[in-house]
C-alpha atoms as a PDB file:
ATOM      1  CA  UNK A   1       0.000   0.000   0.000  1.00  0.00           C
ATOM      2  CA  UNK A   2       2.969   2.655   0.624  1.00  0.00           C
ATOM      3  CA  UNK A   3       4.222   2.148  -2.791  1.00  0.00           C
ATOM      4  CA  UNK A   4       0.943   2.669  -4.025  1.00  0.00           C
ATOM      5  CA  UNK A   5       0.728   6.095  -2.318  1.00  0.00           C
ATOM      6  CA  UNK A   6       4.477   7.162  -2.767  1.00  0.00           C
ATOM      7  CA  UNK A   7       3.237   6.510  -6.659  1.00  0.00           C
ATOM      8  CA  UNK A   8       0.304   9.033  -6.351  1.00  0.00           C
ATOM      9  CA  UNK A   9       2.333  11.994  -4.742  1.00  0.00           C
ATOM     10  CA  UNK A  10       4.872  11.826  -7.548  1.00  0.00           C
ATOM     11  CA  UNK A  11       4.905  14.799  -9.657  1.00  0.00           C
ATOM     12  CA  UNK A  12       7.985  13.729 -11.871  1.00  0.00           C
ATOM     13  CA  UNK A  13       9.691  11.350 -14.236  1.00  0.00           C
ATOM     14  CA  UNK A  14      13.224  10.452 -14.615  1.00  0.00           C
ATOM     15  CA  UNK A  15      14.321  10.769 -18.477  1.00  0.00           C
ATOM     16  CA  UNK A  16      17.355   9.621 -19.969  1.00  0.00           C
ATOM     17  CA  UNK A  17      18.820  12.148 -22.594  1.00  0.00           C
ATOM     18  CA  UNK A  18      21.440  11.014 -25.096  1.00  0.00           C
ATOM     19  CA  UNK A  19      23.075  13.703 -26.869  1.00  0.00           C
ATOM     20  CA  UNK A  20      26.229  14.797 -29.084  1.00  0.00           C
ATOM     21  CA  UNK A  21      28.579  16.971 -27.909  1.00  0.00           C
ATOM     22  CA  UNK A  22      31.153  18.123 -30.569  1.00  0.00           C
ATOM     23  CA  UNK A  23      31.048  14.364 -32.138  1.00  0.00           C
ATOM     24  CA  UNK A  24      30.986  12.576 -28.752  1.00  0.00           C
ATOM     25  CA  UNK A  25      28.395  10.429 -27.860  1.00  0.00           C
ATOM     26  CA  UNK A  26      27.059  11.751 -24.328  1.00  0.00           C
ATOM     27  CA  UNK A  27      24.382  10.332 -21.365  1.00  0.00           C
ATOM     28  CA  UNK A  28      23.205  12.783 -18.584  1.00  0.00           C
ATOM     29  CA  UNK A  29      19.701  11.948 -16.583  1.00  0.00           C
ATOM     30  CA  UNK A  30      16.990  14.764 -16.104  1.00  0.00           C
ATOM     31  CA  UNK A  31      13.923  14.497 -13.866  1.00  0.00           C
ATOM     32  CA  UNK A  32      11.164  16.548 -15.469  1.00  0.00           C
ATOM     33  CA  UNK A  33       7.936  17.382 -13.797  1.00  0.00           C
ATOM     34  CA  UNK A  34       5.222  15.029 -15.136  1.00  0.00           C
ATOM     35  CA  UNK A  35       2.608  16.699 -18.194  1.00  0.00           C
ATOM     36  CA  UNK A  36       5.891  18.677 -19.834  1.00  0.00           C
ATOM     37  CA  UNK A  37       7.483  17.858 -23.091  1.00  0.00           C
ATOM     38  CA  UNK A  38      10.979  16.396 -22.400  1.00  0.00           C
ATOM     39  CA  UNK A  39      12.084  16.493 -25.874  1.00  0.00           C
ATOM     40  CA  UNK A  40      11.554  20.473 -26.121  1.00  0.00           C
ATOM     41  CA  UNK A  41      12.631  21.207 -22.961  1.00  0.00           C
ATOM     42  CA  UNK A  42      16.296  18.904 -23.581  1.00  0.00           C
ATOM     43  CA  UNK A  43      16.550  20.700 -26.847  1.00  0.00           C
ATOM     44  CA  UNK A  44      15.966  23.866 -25.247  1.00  0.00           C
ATOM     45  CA  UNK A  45      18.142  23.539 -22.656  1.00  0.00           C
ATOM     46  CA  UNK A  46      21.097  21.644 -24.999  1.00  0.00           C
ATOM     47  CA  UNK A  47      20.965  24.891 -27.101  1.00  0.00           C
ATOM     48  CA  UNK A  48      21.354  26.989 -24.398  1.00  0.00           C
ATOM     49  CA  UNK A  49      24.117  25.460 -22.927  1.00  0.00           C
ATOM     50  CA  UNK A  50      26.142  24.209 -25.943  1.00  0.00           C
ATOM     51  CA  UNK A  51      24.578  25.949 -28.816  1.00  0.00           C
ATOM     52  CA  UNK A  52      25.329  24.195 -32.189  1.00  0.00           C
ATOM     53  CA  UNK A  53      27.989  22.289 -30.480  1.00  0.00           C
ATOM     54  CA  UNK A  54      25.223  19.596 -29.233  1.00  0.00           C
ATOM     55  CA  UNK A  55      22.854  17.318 -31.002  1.00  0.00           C
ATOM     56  CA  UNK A  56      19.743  15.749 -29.301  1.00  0.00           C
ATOM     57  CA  UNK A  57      20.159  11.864 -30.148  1.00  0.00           C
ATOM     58  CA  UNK A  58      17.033  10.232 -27.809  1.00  0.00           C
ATOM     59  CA  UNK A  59      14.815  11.491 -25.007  1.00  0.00           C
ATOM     60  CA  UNK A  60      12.823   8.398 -23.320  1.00  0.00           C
ATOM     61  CA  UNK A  61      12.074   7.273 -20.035  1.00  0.00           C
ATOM     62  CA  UNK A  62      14.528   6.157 -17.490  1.00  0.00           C
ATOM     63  CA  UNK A  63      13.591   2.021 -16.862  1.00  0.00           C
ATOM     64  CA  UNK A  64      13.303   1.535 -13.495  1.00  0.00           C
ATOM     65  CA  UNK A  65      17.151  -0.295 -13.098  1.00  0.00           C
ATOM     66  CA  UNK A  66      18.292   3.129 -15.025  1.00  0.00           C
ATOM     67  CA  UNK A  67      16.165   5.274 -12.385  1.00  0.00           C
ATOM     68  CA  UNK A  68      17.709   3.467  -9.478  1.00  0.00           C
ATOM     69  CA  UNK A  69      20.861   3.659 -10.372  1.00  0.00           C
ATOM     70  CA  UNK A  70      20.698   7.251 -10.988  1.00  0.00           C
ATOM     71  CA  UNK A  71      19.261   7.930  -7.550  1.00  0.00           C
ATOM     72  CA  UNK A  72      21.842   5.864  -5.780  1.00  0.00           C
ATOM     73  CA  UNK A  73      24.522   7.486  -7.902  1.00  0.00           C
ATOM     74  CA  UNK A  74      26.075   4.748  -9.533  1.00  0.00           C
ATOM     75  CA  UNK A  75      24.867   5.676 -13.251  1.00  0.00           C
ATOM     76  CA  UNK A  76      27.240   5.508 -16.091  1.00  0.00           C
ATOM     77  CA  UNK A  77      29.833   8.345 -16.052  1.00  0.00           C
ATOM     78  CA  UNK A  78      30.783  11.139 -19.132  1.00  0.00           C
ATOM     79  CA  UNK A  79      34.380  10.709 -19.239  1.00  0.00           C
ATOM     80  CA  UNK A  80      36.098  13.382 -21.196  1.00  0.00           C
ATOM     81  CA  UNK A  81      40.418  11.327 -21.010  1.00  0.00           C
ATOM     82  CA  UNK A  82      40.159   8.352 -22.072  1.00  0.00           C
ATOM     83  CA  UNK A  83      42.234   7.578 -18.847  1.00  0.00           C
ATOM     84  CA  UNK A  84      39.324   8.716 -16.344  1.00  0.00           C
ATOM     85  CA  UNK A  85      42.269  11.156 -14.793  1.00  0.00           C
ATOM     86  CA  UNK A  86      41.936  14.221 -14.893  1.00  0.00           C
ATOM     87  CA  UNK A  87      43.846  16.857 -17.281  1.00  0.00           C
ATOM     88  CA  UNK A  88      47.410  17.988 -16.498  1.00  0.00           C
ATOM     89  CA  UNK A  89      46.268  21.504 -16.790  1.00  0.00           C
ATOM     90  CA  UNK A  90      44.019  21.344 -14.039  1.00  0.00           C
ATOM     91  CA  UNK A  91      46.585  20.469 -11.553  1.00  0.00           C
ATOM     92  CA  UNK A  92      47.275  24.095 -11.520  1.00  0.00           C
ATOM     93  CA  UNK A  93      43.657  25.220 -11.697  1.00  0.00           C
ATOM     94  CA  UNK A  94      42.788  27.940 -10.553  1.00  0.00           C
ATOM     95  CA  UNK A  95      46.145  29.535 -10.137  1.00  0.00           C
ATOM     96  CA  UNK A  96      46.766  31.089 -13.710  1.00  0.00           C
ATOM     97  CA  UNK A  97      49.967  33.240 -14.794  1.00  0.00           C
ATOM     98  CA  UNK A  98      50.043  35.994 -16.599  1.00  0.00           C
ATOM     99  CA  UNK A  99      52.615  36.934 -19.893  1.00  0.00           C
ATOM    100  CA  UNK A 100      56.061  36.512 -18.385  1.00  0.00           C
ATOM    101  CA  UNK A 101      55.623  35.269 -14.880  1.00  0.00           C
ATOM    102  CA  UNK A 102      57.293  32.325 -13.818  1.00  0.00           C
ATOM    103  CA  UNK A 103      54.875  29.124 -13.477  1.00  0.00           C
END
């Protein structure tokens, strides 16, 4: 009976987006209230943030095993080195020098 009632007070979906980002095939997971259109609103917001740089690929609902693992966390990571480290330059981040200083 509680999962019936945690079921009625939800007011959202999880959605899986799949999208390009300059060639490279990326996953990120959106929760969008319930009665909107996903696919607008991931286009939308993919413009915004990327501009032409991004390409919607697929919008669809998160299965349940995809939902869970989102919510604990353990969902599939974007991994920009091919390593999983991260970038050299960032070791220095955010200490930058300027023209002729020493680094």
């Amino acid at each position: 009976m509680a999962v019936v009632m945690a079921e009625f007070f939800r007011r959202s979906s999880t959605w899986v987006v799949d999208y390009r980002y300059d060639g490279r095939a990326r996953r990120i997971f959106k929760v969008i209230p319930d009665g909107k259109d996903a696919v607008a609103m991931m286009q939308a917001e993919l413009t915004d943030l990327y501009g032409s740089r991004a390409e919607l690929v697929e919008v669809k609902l998160a299965s349940d095993d995809e939902e869970r693992a989102f919510l604990r966390g353990e969902e599939p990571k974007n991994v920009l080195c091919p390593t999983g480290r991260m970038p050299r330059s960032s070791e220095k981040w955010p200490h930058r020098t300027t023209p002729g200083e020493a680094s």
